[in-house]
C-alpha atoms as a PDB file:
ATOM      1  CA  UNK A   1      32.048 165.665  19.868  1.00  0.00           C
ATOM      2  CA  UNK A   2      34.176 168.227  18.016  1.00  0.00           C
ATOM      3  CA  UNK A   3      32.319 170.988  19.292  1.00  0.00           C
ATOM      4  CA  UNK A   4      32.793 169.789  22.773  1.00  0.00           C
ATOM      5  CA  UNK A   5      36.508 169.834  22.304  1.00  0.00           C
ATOM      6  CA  UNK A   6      37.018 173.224  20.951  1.00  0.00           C
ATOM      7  CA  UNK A   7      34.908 174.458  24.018  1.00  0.00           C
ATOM      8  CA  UNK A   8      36.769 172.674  26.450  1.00  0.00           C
ATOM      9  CA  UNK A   9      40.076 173.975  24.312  1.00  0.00           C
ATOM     10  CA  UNK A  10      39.092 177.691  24.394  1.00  0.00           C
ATOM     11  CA  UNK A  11      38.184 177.232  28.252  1.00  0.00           C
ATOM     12  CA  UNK A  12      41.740 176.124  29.115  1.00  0.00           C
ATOM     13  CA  UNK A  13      43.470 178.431  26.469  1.00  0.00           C
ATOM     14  CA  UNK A  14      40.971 181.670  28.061  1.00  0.00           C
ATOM     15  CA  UNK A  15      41.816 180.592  31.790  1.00  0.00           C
ATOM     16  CA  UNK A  16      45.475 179.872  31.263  1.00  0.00           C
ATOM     17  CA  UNK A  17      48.025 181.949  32.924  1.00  0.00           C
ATOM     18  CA  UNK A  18      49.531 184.383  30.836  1.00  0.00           C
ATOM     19  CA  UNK A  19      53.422 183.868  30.574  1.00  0.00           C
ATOM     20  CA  UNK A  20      55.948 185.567  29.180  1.00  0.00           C
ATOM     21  CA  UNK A  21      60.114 184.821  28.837  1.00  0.00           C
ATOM     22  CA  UNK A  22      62.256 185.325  31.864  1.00  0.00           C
ATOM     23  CA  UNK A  23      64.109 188.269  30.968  1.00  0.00           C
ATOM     24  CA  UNK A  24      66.522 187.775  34.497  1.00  0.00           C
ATOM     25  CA  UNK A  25      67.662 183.874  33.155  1.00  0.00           C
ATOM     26  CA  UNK A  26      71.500 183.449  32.235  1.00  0.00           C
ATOM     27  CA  UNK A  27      70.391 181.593  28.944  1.00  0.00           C
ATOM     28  CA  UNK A  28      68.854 185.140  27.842  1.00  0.00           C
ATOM     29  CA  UNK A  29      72.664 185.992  26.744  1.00  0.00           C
ATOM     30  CA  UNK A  30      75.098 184.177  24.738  1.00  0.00           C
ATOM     31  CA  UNK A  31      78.111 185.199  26.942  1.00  0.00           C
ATOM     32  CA  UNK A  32      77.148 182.142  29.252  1.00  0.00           C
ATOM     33  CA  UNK A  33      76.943 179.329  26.478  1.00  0.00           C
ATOM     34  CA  UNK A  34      80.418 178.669  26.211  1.00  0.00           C
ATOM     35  CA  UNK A  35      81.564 176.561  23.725  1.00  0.00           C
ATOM     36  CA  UNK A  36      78.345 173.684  24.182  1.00  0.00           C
ATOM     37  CA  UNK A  37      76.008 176.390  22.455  1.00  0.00           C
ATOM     38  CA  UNK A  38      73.475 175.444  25.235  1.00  0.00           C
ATOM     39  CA  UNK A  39      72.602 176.971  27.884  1.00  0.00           C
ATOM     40  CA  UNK A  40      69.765 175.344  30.552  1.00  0.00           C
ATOM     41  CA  UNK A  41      69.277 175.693  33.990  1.00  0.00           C
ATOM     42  CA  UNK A  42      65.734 173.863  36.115  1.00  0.00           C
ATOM     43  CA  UNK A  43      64.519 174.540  39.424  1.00  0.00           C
ATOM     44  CA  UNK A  44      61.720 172.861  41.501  1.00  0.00           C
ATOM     45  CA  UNK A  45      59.278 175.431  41.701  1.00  0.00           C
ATOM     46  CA  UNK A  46      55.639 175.886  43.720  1.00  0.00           C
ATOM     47  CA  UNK A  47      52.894 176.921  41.053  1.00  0.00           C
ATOM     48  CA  UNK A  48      49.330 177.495  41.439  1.00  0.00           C
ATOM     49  CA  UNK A  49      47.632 175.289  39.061  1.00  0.00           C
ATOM     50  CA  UNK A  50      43.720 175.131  39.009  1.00  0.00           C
ATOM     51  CA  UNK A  51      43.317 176.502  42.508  1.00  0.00           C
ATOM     52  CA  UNK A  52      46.065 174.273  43.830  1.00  0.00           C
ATOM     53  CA  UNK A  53      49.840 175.230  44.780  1.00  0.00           C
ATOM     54  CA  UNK A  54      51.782 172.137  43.351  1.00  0.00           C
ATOM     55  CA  UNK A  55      55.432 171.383  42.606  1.00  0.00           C
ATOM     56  CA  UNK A  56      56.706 172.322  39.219  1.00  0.00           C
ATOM     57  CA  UNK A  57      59.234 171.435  37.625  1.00  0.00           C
ATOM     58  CA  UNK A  58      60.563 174.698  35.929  1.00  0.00           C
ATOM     59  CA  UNK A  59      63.167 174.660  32.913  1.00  0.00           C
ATOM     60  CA  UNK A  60      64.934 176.751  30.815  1.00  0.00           C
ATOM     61  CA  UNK A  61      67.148 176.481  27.846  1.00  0.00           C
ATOM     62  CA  UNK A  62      68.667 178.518  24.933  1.00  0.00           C
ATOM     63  CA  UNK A  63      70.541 177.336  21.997  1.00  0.00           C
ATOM     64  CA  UNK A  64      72.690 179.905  20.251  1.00  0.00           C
ATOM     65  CA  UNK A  65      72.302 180.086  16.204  1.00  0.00           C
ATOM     66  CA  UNK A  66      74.683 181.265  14.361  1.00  0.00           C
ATOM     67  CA  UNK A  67      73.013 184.214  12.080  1.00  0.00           C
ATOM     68  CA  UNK A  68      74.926 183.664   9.154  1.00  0.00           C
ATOM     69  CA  UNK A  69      72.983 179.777   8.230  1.00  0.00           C
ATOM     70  CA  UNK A  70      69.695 181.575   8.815  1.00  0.00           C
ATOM     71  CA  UNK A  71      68.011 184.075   6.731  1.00  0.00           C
ATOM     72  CA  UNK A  72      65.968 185.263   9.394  1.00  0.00           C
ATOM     73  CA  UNK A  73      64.017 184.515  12.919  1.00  0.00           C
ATOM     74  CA  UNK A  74      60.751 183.091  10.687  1.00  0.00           C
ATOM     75  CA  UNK A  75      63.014 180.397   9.577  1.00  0.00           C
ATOM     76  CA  UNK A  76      64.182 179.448  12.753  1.00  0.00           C
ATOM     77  CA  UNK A  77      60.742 179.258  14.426  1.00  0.00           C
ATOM     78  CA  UNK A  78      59.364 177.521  11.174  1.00  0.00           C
ATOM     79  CA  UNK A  79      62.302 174.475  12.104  1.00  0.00           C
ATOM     80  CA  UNK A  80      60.881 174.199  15.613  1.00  0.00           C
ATOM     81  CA  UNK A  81      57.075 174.377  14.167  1.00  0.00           C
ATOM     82  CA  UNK A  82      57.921 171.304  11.888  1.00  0.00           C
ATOM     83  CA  UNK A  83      56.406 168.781  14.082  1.00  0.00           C
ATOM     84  CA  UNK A  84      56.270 166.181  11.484  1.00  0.00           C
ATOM     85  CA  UNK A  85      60.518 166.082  11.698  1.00  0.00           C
ATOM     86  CA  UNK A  86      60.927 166.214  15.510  1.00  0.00           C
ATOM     87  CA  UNK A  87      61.357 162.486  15.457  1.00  0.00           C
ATOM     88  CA  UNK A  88      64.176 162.798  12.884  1.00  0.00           C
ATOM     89  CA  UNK A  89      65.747 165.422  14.776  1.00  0.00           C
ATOM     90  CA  UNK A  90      65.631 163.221  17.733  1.00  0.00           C
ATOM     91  CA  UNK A  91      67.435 160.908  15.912  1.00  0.00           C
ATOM     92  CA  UNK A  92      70.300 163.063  14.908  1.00  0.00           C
ATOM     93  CA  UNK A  93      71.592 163.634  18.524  1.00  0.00           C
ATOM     94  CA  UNK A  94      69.955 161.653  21.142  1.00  0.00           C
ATOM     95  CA  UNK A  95      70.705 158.179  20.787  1.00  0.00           C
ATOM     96  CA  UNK A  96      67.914 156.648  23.241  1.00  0.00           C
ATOM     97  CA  UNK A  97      67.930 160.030  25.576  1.00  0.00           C
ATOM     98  CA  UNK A  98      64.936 160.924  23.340  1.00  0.00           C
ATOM     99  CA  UNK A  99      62.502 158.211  21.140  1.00  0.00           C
ATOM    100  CA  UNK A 100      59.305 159.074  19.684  1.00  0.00           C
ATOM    101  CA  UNK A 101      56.936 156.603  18.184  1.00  0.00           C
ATOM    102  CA  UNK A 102      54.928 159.869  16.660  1.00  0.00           C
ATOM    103  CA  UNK A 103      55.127 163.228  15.726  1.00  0.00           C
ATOM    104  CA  UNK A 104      52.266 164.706  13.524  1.00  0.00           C
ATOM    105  CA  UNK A 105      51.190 168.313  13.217  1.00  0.00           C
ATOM    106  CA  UNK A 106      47.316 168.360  13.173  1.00  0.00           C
ATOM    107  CA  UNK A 107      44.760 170.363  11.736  1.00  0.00           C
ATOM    108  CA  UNK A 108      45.218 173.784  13.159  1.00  0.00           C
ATOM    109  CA  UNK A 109      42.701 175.814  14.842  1.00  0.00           C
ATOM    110  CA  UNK A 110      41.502 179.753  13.921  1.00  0.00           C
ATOM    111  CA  UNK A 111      39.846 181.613  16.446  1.00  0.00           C
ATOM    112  CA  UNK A 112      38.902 184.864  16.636  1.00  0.00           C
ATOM    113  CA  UNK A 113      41.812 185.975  14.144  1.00  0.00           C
ATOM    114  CA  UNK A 114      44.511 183.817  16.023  1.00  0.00           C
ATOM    115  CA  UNK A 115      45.561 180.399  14.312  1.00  0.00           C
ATOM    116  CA  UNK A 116      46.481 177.589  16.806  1.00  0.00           C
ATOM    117  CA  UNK A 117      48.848 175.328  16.019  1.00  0.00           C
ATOM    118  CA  UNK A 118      48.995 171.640  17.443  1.00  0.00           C
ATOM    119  CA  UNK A 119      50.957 168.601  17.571  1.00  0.00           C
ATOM    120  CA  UNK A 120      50.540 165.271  18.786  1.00  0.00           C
ATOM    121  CA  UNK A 121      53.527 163.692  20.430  1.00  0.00           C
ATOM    122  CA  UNK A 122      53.945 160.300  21.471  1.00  0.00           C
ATOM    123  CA  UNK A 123      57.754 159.994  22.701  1.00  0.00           C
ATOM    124  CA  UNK A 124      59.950 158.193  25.632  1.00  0.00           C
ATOM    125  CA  UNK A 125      62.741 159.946  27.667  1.00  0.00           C
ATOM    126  CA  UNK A 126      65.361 157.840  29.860  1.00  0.00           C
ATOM    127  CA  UNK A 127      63.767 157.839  33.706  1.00  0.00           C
ATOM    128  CA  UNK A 128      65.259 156.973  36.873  1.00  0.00           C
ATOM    129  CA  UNK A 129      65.078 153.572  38.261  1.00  0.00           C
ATOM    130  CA  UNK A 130      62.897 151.487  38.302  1.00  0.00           C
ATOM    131  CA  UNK A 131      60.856 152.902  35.698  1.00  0.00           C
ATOM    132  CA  UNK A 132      64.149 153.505  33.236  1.00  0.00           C
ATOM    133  CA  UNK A 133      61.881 155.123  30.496  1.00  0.00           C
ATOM    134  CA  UNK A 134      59.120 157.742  30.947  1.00  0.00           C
ATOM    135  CA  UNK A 135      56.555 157.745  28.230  1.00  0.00           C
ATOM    136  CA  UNK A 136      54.292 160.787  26.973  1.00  0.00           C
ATOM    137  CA  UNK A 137      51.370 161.088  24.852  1.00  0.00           C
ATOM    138  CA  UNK A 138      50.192 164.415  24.519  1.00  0.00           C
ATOM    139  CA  UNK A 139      48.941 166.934  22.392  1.00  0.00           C
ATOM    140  CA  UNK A 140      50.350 170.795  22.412  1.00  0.00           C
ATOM    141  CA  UNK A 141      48.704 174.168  21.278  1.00  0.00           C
ATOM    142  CA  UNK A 142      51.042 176.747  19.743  1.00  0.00           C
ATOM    143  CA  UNK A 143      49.853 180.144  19.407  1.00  0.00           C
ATOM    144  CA  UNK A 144      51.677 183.147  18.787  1.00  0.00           C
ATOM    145  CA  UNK A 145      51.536 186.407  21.415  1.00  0.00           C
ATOM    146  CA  UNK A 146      53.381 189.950  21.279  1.00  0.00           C
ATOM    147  CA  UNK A 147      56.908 189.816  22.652  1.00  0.00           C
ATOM    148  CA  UNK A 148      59.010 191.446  25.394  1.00  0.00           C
ATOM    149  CA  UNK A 149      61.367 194.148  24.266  1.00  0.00           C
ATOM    150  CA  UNK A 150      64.229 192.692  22.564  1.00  0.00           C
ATOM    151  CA  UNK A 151      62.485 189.375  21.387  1.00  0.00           C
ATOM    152  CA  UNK A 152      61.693 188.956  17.910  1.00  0.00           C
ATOM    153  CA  UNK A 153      58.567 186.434  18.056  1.00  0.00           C
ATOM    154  CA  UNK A 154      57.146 184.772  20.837  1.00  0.00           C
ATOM    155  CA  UNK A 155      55.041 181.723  20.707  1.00  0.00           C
ATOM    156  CA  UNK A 156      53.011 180.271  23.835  1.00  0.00           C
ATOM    157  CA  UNK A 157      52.180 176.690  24.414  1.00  0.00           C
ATOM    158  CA  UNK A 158      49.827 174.661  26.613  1.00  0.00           C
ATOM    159  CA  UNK A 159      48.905 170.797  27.002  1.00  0.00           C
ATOM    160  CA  UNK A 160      45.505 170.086  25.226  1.00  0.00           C
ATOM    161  CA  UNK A 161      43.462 168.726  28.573  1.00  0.00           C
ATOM    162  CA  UNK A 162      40.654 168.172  25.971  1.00  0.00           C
ATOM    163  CA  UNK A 163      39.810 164.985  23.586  1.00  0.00           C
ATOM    164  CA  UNK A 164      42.095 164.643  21.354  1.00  0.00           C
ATOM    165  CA  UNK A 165      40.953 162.396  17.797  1.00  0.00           C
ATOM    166  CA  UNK A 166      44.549 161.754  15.976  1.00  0.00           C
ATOM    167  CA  UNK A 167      44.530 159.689  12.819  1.00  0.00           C
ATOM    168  CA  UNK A 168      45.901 155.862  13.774  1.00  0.00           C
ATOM    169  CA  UNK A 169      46.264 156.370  17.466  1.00  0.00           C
ATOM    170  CA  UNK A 170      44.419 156.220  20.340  1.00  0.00           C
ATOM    171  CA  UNK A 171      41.528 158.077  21.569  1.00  0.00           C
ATOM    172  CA  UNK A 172      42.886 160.542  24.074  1.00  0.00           C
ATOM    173  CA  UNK A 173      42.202 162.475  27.211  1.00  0.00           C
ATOM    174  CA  UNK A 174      44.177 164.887  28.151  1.00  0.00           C
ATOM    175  CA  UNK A 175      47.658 163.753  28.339  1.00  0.00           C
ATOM    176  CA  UNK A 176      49.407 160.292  29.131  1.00  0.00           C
ATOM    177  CA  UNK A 177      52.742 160.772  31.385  1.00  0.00           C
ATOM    178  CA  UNK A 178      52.289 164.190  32.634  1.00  0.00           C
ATOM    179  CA  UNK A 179      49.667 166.382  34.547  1.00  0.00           C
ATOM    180  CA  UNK A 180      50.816 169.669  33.068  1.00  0.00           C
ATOM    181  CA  UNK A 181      52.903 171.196  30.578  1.00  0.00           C
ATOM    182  CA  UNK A 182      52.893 175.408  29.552  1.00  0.00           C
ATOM    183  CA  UNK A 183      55.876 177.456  28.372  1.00  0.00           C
ATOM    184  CA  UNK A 184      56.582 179.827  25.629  1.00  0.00           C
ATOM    185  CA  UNK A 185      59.387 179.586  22.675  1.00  0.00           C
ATOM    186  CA  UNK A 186      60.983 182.698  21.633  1.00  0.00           C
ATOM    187  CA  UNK A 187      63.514 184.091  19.402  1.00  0.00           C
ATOM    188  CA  UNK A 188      65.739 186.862  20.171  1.00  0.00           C
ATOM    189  CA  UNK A 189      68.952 188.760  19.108  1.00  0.00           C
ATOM    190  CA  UNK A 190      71.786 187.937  21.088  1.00  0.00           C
ATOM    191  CA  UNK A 191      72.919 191.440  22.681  1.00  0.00           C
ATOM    192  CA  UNK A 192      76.515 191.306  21.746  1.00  0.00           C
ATOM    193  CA  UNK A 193      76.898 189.400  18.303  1.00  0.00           C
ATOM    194  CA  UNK A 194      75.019 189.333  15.153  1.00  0.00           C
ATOM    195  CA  UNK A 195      73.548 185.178  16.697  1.00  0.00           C
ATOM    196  CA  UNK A 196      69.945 184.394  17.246  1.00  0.00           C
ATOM    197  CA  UNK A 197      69.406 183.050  20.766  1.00  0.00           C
ATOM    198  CA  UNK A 198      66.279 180.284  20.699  1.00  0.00           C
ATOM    199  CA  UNK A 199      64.969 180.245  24.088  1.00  0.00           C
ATOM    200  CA  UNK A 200      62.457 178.001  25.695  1.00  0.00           C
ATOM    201  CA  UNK A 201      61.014 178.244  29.623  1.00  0.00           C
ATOM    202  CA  UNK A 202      58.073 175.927  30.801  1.00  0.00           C
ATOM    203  CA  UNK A 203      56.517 174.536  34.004  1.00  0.00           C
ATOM    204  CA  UNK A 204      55.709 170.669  33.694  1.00  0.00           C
ATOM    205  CA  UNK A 205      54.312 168.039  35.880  1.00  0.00           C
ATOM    206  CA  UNK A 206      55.062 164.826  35.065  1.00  0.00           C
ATOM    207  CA  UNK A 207      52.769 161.406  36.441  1.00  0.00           C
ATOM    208  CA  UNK A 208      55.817 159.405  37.253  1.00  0.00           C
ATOM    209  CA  UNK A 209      55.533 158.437  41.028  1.00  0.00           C
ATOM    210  CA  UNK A 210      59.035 160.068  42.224  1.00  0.00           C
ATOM    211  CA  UNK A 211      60.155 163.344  43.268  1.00  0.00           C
ATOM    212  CA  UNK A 212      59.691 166.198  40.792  1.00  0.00           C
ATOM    213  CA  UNK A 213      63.659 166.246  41.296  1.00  0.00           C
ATOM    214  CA  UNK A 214      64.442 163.056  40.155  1.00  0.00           C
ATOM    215  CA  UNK A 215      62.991 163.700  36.854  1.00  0.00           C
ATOM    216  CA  UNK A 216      64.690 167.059  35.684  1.00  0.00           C
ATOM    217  CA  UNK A 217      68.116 165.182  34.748  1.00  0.00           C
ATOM    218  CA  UNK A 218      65.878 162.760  31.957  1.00  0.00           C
ATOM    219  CA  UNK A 219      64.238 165.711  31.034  1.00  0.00           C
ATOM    220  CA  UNK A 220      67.188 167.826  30.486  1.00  0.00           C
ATOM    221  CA  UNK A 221      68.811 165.141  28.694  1.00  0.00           C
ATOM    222  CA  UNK A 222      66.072 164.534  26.376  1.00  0.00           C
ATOM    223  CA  UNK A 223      65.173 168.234  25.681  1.00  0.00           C
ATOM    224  CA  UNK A 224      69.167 168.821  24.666  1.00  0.00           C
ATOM    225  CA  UNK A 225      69.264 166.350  22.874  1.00  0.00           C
ATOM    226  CA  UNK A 226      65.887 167.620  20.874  1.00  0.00           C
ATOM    227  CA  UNK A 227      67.335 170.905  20.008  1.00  0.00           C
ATOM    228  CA  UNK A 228      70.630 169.889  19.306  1.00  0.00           C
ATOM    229  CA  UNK A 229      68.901 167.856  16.571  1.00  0.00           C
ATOM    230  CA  UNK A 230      66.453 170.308  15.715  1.00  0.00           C
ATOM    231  CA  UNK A 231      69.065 172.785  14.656  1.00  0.00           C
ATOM    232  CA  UNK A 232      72.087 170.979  14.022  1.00  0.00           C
ATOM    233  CA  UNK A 233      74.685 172.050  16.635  1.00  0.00           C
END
């Protein structure tokens, strides 16, 4: 059974679509944080996934990081890679915008010279009426590609469509509370100040029965919230 879910794993992860950070989005510079430190912006996208054009939601978001609390971008990334903290730093911030009834990093994967990182997330965002809470169960592979010019490390991510065997949960296929999920988290030099910029852009389609629309306000909540935690702003 293991070996059938590393083949269906390296299947996905070969056939994936190769992204990369928008270098044209606002939240690539500081100038237009203001004083919030974030900087998001989501538009309804179409997106060809498996053979099919489908509506995507399509986010964005930077947090700016003041250089002087961090020694350098490994540290940063290394914050965000903690998976077994991401329910404390939901805590810190998000009230219920964000709860997660597990976070665990999981045995990571080496293959052919690149190690795969992944974490199992079992969490609830605020949802429009009448659902009022969206829950997700899912499991995400990290792995780490080159970078654009100007970005200091680049790591891309993709939903596990695989079977995932976690320790005290559930068996699970796939994921639970969303059809699709693939972005990349990166870690640049702000332009025009010594500040690290921590910038995030993914596609997701979530399984609750409204318009893709409806959903990006929960979302946005819950992913501020998140990184406000995550790095104490």
């Amino acid at each position: 059974m293991a070996v059938k879910k590393l083949i269906l794993f390296f299947i996905i992860f070969t056939q994936s679509l190769v992204v990369w950070p928008s270098v044209d989005s606002k939240c690539m510079n500081a100038a237009n944080y203001r004083e919030s430190l974030i900087c998001k912006e989501s538009e309804i996208v179409l997106r060809e996934i498996k053979g099919q054009w489908v509506k995507t939601i399509h986010t964005k978001l930077g947090a700016v990081i003041n250089s002087a609390d961090i020694p350098d971008e490994n540290d940063l990334i290394a914050t965000f890679l903690d998976f077994d903290s991401w329910d404390e730093y939901a805590l810190r911030d998000s009230g219920d915008l964000l709860i997660f009834r597990s976070s665990k990093k999981l045995e990571t994967i080496r293959k052919n010279g690149k190690e795969i990182l992944r974490h199992y997330a079992y969490f609830g965002t605020k949802a429009p009426a009448p659902l009022y809470r969206q829950w997700v169960r899912t499991v995400i592979n990290y792995w780490k590609i080159p970078s654009n010019a100007n970005v200091l490390l680049t790591y891309k991510f993709i939903s596990d469509e695989g079977i995932s065997y976690v320790e005290g949960e559930k068996v699970l296929i796939g994921s639970e509370g969303m059809k699709y999920y693939e972005g990349v988290i990166s870690i640049l030099n702000d332009p025009k100040s010594p500040d690290y910029i921590v910038f995030t852009e993914f596609w997701l389609v979530p399984t609750i029965n409204i318009l893709p629309e409806f959903a990006i306000p929960s979302i946005e909540r819950g992913l501020v919230a998140l990184v406000r935690g995550m790095f104490e702003l």
